[in-house]
PDB file of N, CA and C in Angstrom:
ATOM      1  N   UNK A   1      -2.098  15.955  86.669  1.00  0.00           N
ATOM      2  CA  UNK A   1      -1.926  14.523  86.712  1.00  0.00           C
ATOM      3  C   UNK A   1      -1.767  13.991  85.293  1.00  0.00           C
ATOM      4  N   UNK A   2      -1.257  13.033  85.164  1.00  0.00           N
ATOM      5  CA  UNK A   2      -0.787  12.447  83.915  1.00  0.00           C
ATOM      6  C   UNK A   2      -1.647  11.218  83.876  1.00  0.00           C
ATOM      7  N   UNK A   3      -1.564  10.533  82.355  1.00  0.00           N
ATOM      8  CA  UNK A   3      -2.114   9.302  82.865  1.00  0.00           C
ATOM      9  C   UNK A   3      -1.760   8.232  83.671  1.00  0.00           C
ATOM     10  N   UNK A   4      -0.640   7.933  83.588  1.00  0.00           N
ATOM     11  CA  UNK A   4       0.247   7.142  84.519  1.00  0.00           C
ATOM     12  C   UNK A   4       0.054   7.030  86.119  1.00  0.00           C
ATOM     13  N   UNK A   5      -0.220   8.359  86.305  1.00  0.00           N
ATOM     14  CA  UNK A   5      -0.300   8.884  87.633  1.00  0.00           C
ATOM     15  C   UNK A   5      -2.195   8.323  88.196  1.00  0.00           C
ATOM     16  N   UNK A   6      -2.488   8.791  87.265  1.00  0.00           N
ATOM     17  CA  UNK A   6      -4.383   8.657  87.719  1.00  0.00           C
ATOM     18  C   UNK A   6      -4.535   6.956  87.346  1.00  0.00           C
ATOM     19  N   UNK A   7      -3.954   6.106  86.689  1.00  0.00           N
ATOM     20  CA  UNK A   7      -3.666   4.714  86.576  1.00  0.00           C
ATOM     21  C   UNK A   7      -3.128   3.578  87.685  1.00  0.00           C
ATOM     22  N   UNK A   8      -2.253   4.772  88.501  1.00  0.00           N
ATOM     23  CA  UNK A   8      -1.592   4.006  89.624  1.00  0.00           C
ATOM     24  C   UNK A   8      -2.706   4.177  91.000  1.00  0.00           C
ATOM     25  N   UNK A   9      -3.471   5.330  91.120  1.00  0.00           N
ATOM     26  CA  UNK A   9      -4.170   5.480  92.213  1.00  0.00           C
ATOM     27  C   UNK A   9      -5.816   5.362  91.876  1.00  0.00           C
ATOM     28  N   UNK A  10      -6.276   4.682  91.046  1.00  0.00           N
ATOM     29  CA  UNK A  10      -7.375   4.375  90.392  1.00  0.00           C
ATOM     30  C   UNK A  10      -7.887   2.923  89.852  1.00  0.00           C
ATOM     31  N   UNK A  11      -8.437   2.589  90.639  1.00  0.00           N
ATOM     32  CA  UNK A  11      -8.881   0.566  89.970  1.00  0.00           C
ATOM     33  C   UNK A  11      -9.366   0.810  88.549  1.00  0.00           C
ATOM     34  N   UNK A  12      -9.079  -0.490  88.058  1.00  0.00           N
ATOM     35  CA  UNK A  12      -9.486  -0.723  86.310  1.00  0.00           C
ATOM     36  C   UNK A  12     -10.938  -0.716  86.293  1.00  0.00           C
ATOM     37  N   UNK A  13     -11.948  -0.761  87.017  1.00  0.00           N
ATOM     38  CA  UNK A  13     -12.960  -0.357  87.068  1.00  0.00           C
ATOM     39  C   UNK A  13     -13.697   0.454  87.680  1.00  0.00           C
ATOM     40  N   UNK A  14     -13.025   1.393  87.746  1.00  0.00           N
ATOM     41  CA  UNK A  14     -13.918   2.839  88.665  1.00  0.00           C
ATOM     42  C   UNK A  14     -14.830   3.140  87.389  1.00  0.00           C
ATOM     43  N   UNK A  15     -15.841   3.652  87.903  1.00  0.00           N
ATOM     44  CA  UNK A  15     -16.866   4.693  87.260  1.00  0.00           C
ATOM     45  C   UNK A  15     -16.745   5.955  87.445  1.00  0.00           C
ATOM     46  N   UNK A  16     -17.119   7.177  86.637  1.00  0.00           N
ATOM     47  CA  UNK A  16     -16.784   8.627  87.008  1.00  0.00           C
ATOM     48  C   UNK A  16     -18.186   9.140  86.079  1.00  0.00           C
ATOM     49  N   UNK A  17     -18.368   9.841  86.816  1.00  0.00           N
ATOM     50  CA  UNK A  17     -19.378  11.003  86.499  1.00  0.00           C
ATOM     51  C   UNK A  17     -19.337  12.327  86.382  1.00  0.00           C
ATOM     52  N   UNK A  18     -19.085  13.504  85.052  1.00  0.00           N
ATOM     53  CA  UNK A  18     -18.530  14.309  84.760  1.00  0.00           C
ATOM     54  C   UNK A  18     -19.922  14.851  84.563  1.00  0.00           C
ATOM     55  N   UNK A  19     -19.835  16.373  85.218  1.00  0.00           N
ATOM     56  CA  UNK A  19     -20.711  17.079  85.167  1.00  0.00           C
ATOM     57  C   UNK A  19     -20.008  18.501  84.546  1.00  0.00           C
ATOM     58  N   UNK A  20     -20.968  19.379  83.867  1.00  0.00           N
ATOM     59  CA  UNK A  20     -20.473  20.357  83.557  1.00  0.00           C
ATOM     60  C   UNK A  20     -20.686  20.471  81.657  1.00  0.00           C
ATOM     61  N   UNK A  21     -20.235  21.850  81.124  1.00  0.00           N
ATOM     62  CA  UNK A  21     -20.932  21.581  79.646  1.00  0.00           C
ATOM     63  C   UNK A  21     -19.180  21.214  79.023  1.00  0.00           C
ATOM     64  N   UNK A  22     -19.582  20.865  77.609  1.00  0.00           N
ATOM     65  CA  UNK A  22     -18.638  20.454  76.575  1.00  0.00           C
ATOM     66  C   UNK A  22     -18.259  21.926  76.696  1.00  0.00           C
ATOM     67  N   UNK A  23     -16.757  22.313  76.360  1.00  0.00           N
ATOM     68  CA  UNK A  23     -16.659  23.501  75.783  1.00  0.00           C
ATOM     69  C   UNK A  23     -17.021  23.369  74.109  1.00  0.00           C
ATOM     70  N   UNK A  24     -17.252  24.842  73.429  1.00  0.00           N
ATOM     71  CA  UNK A  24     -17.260  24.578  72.521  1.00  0.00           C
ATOM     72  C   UNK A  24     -15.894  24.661  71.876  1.00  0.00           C
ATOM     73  N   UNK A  25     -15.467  24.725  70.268  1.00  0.00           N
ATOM     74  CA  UNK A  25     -14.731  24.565  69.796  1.00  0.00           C
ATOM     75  C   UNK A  25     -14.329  25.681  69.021  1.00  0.00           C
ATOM     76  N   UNK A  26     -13.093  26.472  69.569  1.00  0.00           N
ATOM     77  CA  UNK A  26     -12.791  27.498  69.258  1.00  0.00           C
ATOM     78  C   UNK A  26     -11.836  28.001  67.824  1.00  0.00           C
ATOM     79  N   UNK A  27     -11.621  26.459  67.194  1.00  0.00           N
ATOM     80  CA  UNK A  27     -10.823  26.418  66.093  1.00  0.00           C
ATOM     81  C   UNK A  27     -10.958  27.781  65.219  1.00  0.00           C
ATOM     82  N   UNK A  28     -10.507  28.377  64.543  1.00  0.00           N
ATOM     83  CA  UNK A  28     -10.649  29.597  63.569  1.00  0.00           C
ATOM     84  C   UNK A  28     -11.093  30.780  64.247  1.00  0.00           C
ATOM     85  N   UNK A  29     -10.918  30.636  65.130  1.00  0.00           N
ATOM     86  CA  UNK A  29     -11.418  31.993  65.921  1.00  0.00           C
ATOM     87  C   UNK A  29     -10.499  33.060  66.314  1.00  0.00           C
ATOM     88  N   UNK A  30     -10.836  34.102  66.695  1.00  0.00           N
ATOM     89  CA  UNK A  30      -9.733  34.809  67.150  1.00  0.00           C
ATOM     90  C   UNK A  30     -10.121  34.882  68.572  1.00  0.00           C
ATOM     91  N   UNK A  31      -8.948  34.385  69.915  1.00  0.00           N
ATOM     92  CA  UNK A  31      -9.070  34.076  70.785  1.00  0.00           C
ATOM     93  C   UNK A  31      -9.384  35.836  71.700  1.00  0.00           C
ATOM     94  N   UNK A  32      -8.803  37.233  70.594  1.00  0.00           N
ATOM     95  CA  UNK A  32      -8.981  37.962  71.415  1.00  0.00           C
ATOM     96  C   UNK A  32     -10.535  38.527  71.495  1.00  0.00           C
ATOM     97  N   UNK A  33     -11.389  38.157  70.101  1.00  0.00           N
ATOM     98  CA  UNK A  33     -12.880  38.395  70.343  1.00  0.00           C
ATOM     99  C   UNK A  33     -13.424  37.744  70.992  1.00  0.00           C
ATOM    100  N   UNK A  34     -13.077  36.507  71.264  1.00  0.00           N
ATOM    101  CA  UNK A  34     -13.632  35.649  72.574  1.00  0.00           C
ATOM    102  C   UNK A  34     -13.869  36.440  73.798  1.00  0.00           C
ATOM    103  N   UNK A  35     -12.514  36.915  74.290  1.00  0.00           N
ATOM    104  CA  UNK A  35     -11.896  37.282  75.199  1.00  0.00           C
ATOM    105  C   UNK A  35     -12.855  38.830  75.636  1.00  0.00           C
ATOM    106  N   UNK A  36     -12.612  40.058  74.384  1.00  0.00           N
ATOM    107  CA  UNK A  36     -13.484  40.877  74.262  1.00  0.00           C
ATOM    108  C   UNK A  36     -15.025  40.960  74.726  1.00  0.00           C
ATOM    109  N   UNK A  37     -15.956  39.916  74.129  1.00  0.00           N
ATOM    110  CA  UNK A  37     -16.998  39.966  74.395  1.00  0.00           C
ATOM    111  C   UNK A  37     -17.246  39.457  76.148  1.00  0.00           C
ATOM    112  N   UNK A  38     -16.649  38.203  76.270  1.00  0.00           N
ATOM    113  CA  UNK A  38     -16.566  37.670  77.774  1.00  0.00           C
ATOM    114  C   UNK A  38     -16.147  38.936  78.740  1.00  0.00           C
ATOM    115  N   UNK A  39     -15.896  39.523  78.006  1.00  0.00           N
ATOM    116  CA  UNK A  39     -15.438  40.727  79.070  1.00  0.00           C
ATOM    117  C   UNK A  39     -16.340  42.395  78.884  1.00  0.00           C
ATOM    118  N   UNK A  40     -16.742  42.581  77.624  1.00  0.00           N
ATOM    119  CA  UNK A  40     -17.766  43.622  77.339  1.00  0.00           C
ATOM    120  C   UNK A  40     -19.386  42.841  77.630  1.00  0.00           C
ATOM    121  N   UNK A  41     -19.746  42.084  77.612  1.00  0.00           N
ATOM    122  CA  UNK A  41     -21.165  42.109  77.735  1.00  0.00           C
ATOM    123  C   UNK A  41     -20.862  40.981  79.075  1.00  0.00           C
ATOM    124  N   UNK A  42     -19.985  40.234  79.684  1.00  0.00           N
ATOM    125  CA  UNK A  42     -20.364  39.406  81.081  1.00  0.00           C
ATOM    126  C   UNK A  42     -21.148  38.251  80.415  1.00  0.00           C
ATOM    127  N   UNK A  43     -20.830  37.560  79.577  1.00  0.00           N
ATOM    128  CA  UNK A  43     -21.412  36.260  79.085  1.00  0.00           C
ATOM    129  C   UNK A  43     -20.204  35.428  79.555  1.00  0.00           C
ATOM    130  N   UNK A  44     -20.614  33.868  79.352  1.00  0.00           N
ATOM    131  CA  UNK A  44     -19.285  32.675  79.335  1.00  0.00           C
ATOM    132  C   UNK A  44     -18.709  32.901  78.220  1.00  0.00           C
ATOM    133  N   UNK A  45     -17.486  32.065  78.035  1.00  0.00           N
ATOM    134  CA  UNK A  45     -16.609  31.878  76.739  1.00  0.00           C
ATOM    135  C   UNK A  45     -17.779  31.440  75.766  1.00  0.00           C
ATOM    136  N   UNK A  46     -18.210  29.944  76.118  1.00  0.00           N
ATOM    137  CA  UNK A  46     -19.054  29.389  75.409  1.00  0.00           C
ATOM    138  C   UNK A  46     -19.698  29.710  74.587  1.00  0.00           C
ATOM    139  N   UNK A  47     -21.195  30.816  75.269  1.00  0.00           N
ATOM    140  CA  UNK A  47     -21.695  31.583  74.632  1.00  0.00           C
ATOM    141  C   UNK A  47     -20.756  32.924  73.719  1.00  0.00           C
ATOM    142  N   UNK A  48     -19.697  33.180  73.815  1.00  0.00           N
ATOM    143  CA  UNK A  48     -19.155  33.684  72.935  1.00  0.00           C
ATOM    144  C   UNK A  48     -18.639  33.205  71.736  1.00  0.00           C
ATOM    145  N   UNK A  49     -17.980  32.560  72.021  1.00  0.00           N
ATOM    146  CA  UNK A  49     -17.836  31.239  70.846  1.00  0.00           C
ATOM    147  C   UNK A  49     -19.030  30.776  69.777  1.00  0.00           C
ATOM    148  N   UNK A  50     -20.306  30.230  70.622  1.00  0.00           N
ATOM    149  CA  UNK A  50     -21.450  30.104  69.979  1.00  0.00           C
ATOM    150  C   UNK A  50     -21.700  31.177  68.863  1.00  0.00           C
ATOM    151  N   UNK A  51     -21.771  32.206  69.552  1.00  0.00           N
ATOM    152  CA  UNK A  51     -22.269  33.650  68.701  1.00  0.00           C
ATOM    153  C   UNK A  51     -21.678  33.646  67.506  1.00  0.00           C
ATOM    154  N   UNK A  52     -20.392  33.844  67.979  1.00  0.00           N
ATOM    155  CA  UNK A  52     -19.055  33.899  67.155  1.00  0.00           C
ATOM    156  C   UNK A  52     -19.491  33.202  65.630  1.00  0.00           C
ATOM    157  N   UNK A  53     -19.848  32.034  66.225  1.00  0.00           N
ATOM    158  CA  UNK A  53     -19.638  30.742  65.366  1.00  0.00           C
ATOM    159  C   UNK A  53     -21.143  31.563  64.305  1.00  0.00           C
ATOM    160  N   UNK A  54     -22.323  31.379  64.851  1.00  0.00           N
ATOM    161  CA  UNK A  54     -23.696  31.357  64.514  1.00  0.00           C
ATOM    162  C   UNK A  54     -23.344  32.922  63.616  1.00  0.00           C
ATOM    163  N   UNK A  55     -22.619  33.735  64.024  1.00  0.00           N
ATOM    164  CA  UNK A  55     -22.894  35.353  62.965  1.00  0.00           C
ATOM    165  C   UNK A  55     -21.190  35.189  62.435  1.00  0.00           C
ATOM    166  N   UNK A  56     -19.884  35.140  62.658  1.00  0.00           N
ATOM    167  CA  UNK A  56     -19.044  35.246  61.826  1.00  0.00           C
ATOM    168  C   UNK A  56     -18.472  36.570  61.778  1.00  0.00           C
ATOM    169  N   UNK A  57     -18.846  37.606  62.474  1.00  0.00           N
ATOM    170  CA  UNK A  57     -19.061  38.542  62.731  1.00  0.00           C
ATOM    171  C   UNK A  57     -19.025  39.405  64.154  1.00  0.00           C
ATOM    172  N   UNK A  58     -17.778  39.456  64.556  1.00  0.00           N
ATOM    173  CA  UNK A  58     -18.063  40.043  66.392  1.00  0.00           C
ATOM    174  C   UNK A  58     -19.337  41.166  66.481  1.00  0.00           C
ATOM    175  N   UNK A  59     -19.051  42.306  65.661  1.00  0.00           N
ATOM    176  CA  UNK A  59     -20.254  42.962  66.144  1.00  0.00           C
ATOM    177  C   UNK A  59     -21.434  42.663  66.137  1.00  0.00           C
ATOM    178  N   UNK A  60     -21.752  41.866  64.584  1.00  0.00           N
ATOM    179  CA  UNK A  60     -23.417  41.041  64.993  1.00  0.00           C
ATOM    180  C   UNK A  60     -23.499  40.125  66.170  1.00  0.00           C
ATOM    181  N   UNK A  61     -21.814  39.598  66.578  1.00  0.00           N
ATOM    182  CA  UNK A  61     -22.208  38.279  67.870  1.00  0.00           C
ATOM    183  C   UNK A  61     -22.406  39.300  69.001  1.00  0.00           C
ATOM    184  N   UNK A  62     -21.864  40.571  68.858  1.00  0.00           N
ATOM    185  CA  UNK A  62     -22.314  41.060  70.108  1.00  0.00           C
ATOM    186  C   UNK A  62     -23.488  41.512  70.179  1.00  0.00           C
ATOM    187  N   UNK A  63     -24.241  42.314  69.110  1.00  0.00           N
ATOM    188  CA  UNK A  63     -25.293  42.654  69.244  1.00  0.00           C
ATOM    189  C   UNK A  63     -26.259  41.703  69.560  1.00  0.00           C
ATOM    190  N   UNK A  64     -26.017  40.183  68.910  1.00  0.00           N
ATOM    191  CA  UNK A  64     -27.377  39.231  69.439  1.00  0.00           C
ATOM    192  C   UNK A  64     -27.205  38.772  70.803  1.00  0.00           C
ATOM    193  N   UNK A  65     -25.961  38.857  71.501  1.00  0.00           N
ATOM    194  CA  UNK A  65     -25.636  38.795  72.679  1.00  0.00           C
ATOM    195  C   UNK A  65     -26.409  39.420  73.637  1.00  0.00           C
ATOM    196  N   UNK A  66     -26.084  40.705  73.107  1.00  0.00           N
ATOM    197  CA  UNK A  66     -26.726  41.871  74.119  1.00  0.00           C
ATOM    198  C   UNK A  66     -27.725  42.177  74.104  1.00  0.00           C
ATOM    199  N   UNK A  67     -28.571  42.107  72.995  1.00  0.00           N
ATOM    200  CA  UNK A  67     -30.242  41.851  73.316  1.00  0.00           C
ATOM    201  C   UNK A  67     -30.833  40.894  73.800  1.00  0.00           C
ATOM    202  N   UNK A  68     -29.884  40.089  74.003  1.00  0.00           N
ATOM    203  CA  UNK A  68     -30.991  38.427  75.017  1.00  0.00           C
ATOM    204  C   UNK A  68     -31.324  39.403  76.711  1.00  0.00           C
TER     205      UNK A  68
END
């Protein structure tokens, strides 16, 4: 849907309630260690990303991964 589209079938005052987390922000990353870990240890993106972010480092993000 576009905006146009959700504008025409939506009053100027609806309320919405979004559940669910922020993703995080994957800027500078390499999308295939994301990808890697989400798929070697069974975590979310998120928490891969997080790791990612917090060590700088895939193998330290995996290792603190995999000891939780």
């Amino acid at each position: 849907m576009t905006q146009e589209t959700i504008q025409s079938h939506v009053s100027n005052k609806a309320v919405f309630q979004v559940i669910g987390e922020q993703a995080a922000n994957e800027d500078g990353l390499d999308v295939r260690d994301i990808e890697l870990m989400m798929k070697q240890l069974g975590v979310g993106r998120n928490d891969a990303v997080i790791a990612l972010r917090k060590h700088g480092d895939i193998i330290d993000a995996m290792l603190q991964l995999g000891s939780k």
